[in-house]
Protein backbone atom coordinates (compact mmCIF):
# COMPACT_ATOMS: atom_id res chain seq x y z
CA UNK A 1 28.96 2.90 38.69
CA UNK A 2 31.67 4.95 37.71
CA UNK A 3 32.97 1.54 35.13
CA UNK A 4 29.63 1.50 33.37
CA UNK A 5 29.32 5.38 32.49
CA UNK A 6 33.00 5.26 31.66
CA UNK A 7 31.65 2.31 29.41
CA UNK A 8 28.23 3.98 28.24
CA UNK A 9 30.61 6.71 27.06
CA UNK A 10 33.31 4.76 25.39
CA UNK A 11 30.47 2.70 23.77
CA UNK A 12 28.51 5.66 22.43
CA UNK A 13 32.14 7.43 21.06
CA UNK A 14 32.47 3.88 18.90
CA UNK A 15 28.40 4.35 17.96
CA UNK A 16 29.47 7.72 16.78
CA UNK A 17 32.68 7.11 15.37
CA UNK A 18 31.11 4.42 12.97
CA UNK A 19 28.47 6.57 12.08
CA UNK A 20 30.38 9.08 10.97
CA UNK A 21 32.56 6.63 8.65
CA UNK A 22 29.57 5.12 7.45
CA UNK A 23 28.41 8.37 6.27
CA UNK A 24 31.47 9.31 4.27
CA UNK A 25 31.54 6.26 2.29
CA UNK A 26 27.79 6.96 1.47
CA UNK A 27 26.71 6.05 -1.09
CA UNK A 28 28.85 2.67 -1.91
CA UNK A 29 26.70 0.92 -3.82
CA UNK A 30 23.46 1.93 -6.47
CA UNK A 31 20.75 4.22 -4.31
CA UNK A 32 17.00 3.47 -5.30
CA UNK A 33 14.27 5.90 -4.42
CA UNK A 34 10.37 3.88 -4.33
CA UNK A 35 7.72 6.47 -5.99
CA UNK A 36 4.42 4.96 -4.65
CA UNK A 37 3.10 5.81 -7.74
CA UNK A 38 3.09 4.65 -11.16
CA UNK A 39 5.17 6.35 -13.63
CA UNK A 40 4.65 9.93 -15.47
CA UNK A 41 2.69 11.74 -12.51
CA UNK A 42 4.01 14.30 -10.92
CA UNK A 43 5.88 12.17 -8.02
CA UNK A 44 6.95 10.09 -10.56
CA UNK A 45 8.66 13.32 -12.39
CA UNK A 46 10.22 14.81 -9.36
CA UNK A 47 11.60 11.58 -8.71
CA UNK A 48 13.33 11.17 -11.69
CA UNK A 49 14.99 14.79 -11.90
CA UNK A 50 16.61 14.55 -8.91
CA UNK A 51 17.45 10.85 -9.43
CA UNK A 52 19.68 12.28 -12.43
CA UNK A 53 21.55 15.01 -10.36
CA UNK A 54 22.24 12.66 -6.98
CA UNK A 55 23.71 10.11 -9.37
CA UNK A 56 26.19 12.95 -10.54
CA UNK A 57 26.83 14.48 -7.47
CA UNK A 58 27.48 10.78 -5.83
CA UNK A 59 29.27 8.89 -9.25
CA UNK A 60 26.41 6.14 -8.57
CA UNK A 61 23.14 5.00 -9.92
CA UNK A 62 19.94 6.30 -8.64
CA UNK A 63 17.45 3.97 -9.93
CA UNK A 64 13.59 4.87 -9.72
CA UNK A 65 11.14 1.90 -8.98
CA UNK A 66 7.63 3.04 -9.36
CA UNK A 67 5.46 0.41 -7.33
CA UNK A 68 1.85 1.55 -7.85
CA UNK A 69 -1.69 0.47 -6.27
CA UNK A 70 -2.88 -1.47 -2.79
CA UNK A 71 -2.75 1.81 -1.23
CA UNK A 72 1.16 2.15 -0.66
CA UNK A 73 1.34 -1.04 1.51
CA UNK A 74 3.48 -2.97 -1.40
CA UNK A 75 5.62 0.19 -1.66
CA UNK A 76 6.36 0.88 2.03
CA UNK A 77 6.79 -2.95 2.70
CA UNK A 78 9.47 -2.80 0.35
CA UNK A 79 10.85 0.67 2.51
CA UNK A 80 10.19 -1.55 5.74
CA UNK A 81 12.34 -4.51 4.06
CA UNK A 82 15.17 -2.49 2.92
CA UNK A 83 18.15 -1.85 4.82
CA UNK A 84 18.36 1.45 7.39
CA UNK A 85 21.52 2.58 5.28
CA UNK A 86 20.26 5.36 3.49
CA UNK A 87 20.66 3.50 -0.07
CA UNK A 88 16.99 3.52 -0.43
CA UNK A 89 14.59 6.66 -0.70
CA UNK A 90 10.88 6.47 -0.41
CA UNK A 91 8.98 9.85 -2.25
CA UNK A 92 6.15 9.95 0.62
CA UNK A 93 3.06 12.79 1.08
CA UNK A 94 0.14 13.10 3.44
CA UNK A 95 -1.76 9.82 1.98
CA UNK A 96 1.29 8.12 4.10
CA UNK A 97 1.89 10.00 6.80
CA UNK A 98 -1.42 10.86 7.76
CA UNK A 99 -4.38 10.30 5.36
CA UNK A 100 -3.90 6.39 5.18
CA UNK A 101 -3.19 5.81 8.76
CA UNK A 102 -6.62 7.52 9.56
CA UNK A 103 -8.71 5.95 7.12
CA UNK A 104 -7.61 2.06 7.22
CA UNK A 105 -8.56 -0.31 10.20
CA UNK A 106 -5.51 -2.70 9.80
CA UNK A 107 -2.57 0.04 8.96
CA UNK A 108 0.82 -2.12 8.69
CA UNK A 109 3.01 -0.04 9.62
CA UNK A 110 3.13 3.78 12.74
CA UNK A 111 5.19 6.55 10.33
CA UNK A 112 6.77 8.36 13.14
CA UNK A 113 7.77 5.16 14.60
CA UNK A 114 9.39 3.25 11.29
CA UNK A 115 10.63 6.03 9.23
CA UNK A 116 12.73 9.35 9.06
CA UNK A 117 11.93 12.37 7.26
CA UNK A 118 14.66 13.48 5.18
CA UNK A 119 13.40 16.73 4.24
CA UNK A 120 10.43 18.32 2.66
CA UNK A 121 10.46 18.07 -1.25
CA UNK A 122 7.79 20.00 -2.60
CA UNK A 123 4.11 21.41 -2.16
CA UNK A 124 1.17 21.23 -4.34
CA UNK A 125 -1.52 23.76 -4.33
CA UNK A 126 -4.89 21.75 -5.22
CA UNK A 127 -7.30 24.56 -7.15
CA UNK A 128 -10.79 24.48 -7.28
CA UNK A 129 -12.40 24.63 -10.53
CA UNK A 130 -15.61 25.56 -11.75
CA UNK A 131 -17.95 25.08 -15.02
CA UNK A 132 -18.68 28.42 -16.37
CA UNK A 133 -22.09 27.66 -16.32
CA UNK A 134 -22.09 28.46 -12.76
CA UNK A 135 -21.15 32.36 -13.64
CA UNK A 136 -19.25 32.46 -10.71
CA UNK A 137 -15.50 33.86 -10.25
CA UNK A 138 -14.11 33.53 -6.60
CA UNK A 139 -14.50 31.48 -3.82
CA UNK A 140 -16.95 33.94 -2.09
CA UNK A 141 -19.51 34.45 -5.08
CA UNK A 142 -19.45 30.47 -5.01
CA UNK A 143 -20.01 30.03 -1.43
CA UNK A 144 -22.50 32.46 -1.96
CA UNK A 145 -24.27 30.23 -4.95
CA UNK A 146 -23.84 27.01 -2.82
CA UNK A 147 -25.50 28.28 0.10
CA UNK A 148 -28.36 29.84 -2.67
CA UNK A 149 -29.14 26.22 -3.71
CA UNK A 150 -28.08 23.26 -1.02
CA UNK A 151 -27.81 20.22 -2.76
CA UNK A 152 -27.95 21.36 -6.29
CA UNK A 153 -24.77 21.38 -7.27
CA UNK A 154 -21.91 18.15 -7.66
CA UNK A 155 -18.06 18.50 -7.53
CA UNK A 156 -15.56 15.39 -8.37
CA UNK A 157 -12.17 14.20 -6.84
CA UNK A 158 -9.85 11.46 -7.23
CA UNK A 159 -11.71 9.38 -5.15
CA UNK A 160 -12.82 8.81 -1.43
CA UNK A 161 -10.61 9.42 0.94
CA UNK A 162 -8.15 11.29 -1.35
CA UNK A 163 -6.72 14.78 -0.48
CA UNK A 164 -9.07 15.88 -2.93
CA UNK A 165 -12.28 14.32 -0.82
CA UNK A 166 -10.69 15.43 2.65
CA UNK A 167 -9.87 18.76 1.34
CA UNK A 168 -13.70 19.66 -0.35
CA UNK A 169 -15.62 18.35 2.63
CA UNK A 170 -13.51 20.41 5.04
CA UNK A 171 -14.08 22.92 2.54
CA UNK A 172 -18.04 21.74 2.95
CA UNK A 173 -18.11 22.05 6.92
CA UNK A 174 -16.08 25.43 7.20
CA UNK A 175 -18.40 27.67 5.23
CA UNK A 176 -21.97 25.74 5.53
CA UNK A 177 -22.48 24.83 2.21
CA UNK A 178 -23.50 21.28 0.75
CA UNK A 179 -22.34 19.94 -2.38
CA UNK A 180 -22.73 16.45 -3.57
CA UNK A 181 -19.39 14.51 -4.13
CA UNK A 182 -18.56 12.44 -7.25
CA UNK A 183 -15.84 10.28 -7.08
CA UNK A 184 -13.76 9.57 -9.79
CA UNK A 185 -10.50 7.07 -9.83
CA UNK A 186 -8.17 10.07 -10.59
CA UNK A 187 -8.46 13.33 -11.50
CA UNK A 188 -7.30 12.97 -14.70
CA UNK A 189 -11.18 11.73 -15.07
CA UNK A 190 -13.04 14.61 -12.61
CA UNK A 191 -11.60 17.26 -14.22
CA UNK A 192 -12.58 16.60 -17.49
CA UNK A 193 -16.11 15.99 -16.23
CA UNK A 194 -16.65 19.30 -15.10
CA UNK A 195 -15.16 21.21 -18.26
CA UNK A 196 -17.63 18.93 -20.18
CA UNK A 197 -20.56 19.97 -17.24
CA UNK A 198 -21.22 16.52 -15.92
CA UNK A 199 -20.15 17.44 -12.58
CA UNK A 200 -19.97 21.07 -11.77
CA UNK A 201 -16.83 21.66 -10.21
CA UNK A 202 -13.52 19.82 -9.42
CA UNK A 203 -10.70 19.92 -7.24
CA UNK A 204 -6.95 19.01 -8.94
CA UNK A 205 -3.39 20.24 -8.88
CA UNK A 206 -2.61 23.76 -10.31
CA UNK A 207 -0.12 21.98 -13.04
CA UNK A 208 -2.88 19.98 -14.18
CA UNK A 209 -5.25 22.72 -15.05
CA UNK A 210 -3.15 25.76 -15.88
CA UNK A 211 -3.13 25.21 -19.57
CA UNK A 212 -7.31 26.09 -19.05
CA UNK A 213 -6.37 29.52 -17.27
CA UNK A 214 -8.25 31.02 -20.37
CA UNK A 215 -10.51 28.28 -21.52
CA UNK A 216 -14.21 30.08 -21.40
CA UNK A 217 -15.58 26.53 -20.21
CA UNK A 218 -14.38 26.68 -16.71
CA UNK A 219 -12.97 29.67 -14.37
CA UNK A 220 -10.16 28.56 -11.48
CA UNK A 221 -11.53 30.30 -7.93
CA UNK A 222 -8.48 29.46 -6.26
CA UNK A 223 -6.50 27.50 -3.62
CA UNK A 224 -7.42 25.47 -1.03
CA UNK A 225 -4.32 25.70 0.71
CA UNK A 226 -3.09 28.14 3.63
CA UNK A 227 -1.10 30.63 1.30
CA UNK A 228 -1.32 31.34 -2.48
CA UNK A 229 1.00 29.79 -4.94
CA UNK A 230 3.80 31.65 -5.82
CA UNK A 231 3.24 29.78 -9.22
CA UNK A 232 0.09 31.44 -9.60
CA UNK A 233 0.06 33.88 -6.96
CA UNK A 234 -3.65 35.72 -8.30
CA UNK A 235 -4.99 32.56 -7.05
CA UNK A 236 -6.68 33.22 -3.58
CA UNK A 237 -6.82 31.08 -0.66
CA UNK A 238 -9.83 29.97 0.88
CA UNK A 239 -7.94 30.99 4.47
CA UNK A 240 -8.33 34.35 3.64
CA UNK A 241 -11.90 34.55 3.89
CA UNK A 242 -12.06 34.05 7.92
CA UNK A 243 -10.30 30.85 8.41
CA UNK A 244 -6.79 31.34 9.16
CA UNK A 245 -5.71 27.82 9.83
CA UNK A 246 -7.83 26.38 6.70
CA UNK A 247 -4.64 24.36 4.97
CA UNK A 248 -5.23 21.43 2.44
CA UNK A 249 -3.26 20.65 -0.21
CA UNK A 250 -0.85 18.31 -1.49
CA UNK A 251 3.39 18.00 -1.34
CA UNK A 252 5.63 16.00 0.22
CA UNK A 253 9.07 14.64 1.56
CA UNK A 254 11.83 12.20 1.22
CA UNK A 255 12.34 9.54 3.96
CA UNK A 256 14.21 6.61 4.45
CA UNK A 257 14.00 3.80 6.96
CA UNK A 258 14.07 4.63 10.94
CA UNK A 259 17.43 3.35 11.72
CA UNK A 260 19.35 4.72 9.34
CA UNK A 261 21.95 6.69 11.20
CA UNK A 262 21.73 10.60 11.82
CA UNK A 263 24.31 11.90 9.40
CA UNK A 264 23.77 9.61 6.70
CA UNK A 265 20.33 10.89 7.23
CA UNK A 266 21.85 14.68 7.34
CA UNK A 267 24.27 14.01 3.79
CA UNK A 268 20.90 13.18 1.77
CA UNK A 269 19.52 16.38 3.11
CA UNK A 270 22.50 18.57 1.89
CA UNK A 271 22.65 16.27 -1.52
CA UNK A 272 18.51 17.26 -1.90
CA UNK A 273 19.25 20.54 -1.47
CA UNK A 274 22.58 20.68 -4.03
CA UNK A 275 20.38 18.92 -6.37
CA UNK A 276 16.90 21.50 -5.94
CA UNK A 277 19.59 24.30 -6.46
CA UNK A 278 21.06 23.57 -9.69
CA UNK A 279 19.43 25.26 -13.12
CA UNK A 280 18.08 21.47 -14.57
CA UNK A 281 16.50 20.51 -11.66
CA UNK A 282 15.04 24.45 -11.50
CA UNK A 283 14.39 24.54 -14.96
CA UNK A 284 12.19 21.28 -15.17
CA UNK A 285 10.45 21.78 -11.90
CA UNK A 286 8.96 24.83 -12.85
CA UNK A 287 8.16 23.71 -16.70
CA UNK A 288 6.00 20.88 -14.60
CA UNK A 289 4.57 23.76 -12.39
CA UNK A 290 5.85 21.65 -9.20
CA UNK A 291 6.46 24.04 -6.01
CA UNK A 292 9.37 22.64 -4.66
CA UNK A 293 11.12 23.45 -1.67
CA UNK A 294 14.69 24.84 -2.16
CA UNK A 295 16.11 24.17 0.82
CA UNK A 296 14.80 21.64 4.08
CA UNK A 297 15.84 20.07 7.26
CA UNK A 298 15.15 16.51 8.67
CA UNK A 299 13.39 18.79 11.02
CA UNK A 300 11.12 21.30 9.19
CA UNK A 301 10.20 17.61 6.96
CA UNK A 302 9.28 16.08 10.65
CA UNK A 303 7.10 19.50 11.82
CA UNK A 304 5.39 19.02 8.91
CA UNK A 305 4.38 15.34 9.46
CA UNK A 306 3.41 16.11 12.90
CA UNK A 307 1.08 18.78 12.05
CA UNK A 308 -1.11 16.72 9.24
CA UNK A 309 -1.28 14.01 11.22
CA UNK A 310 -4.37 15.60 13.52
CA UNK A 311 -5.46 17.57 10.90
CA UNK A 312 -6.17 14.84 8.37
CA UNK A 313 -7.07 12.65 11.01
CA UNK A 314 -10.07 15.42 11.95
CA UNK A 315 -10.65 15.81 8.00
CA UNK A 316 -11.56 11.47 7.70
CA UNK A 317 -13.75 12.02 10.85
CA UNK A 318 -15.78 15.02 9.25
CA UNK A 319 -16.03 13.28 5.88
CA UNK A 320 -17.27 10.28 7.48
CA UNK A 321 -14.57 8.69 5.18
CA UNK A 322 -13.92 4.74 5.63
CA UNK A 323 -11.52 2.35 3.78
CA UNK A 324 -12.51 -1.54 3.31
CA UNK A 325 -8.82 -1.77 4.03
């Protein structure tokens, strides 16, 4: 007995030894980060500022590979295929981590079990917004409207199943009120449809609408997430009107493969955080009106996962939502 812990230890001092080396000659080769997502959208954008500061902080390229469509699975198979060295980066959110797993009957891969959070890299406050026709202004005078006239009115999101969906018919069950959904492919389509007054309301991203903060065809009633923006901090939440724990929006976090070793994991953390602090990467994240996180922990990324995992998971069951997937 007293051989083998004598060897346990001496083996795990090696382990830790090599990890350690491996970690300061990180990165020694080109890093890639996968944006599930095709190129120009707002993943897409974050992905490519910091892509430009790690490749001066590290003297290597960062190269980002946009692989779009089939729900992720062609972008986290080629995650799942890549080696657990920390050379490639995967720009995950809630449809991943959570959302997907919930909705699909034959999910390919378990997040907590193949992948590690690297940190969190950003939140995105999804705003409600309404036609002016409806002559309403906050999110009580609407709820107030809604429950006036069940059934009358229609709001659009990027489809079923999307943040968007989950986040409306939680909206839907919390406060009693029934609205009929309209699903669009993005919401680069629903929005538009309710400033024109096809649908009466939609529910998008703050950066996407904030150029219509004055437009007289359609007033923003807020956020549907559990604290205002600080990029539009008039904005109020719907959990200030009696429902504390009411939090759905978008954001998300870097990971890399499960595997890769703890302070390889730990140096992309501090290089995020190097990168969100200098004045490019500040400047263009806020020009895009994208609430990133300053600083983040492999830890605070992995809290977060853990906690939308049940809630989104609750969210698919209340919107009855199903995927053919």
């Amino acid at each position: 007995m007293q051989f083998s812990i004598k060897h346990i230890g001496l083996t795990l001092a090696l382990w830790c030894c090599a990890s350690l080396g491996l970690a300061q000659d990180f990165p020694n080769r080109p890093v890639k980060i996968i944006v599930p997502y095709a190129a120009g959208g707002q993943p897409d954008t974050l992905a490519r500022v910091l892509a430009q500061s790690l490749s001066i902080q590290w003297n290597q390229p960062v190269i980002v590979e946009n692989i779009p469509g089939a729900g992720a699975v062609s972008a986290v198979t080629a995650l799942m295929n890549a080696p657990a060295d920390g050379h490639t980066l995967f720009t995950a959110d809630a449809g991943h981590w959570a959302i997907n797993p919930a909705l699909r009957r034959r999910q390919t891969y378990d997040f907590l079990r193949d992948f590690t959070a690297v940190r969190v890299t950003h939140n995105t406050s999804l705003v409600l917004v309404v036609n002016s026709s409806l002559g309403v202004s906050t999110w009580q005078e609407l709820i107030n409207l809604l429950k006036s006239k069940p059934g009358v009115y229609s709001y659009g999101t990027s489809g079923i199943g999307s943040v968007h969906h989950l986040a409306m018919e939680m909206f839907k069950s919390a406060f009693g009120v029934d609205i009929l959904h309209v699903p669009f492919k993005s919401t680069s389509q629903s929005f538009p449809a309710a400033l024109s007054g096809q649908i009466s309301m939609a529910l998008t991203a703050l950066g996407s609408v904030s150029q219509y903060t004055k437009d007289p065809r359609v007033k923003i009633i807020g956020v549907t997430t559990k604290n205002r923006t600080k990029l539009a901090p008039h904005l109020q939440a719907l959990s200030e009107l009696g429902q504390p724990d009411f939090d759905y929006g978008g954001g998300g976090a870097m990971i890399v493969r499960n595997g890769t070793p703890r302070a390889i994991v730990d140096k992309l953390a501090v290089a995020l955080d190097k990168a969100f602090a200098t004045p490019e990467v500040v400047q263009r994240m806020n020009a895009t009106e994208i609430e990133f996180v300053p600083v983040s922990t492999p830890e605070a990324a992995l809290e977060r996962i853990r906690g939308d995992i049940p809630r989104y998971l609750n969210a698919v069951k209340v919107a009855n939502a199903t995927s053919n997937e």
